[in-house]
Protein backbone atom coordinates (compact mmCIF):
# COMPACT_ATOMS: atom_id res chain seq x y z
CA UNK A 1 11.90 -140.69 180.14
CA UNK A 2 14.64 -141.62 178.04
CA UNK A 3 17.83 -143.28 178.12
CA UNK A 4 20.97 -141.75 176.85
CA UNK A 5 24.76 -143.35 176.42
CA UNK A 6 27.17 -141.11 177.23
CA UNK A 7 30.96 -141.34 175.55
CA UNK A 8 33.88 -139.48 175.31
CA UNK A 9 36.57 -139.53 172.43
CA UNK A 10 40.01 -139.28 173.55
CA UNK A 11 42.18 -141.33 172.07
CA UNK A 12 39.49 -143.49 171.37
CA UNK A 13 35.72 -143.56 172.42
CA UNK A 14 35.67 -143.92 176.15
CA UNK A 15 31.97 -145.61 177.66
CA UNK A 16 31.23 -143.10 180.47
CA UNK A 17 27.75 -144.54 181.30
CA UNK A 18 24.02 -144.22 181.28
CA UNK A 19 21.96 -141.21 182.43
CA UNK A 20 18.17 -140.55 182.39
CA UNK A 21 16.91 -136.91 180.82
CA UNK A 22 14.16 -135.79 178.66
CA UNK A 23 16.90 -134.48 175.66
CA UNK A 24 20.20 -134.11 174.50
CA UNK A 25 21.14 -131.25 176.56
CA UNK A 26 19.83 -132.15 179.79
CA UNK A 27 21.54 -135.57 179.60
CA UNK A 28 24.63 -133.43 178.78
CA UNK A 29 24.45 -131.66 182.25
CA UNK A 30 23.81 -134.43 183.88
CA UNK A 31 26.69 -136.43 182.33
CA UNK A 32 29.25 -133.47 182.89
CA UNK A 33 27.97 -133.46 186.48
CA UNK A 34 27.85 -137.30 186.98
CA UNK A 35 31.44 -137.76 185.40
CA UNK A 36 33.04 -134.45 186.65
CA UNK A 37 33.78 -132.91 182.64
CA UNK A 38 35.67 -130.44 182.27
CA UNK A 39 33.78 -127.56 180.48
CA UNK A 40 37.00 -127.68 177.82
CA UNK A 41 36.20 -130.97 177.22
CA UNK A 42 32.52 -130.74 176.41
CA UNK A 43 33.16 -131.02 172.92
CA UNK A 44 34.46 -134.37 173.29
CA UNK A 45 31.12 -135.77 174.65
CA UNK A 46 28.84 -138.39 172.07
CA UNK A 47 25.36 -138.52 173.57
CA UNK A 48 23.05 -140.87 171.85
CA UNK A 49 19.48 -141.77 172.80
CA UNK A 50 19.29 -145.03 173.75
CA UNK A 51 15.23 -145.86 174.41
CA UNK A 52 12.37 -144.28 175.07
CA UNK A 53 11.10 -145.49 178.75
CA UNK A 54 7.38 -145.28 179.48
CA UNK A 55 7.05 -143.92 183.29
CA UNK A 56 4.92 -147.41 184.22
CA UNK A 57 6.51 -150.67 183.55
CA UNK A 58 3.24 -152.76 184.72
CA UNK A 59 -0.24 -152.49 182.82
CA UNK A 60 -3.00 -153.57 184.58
């Protein structure tokens, strides 16, 4: 599943974190969840796709 940063411009771009979701908008509701957002301020949010993660680190 993939890894997305999460920001948020207010004066400047604030680093919120890292969440796991399968797009954009998931990782959105997550993030507003995580980070208690504001709904006014959801306009404010940068969400950009870090990596792709495969579900099994270890190959046998």
């Amino acid at each position: 599943m993939p890894r997305w940063r999460i920001d948020i411009v207010r004066k400047h771009a604030e680093h919120l974190g890292i969440v796991t979701a399968s797009n954009a908008q998931e990782a959105r509701n997550r993030a507003t969840t995580l980070y208690r957002i504001d709904p006014s301020r959801y306009g404010k949010l940068m969400i950009t796709k870090i990596d792709e993660r495969e579900s099994s680190r270890f190959d046998d």
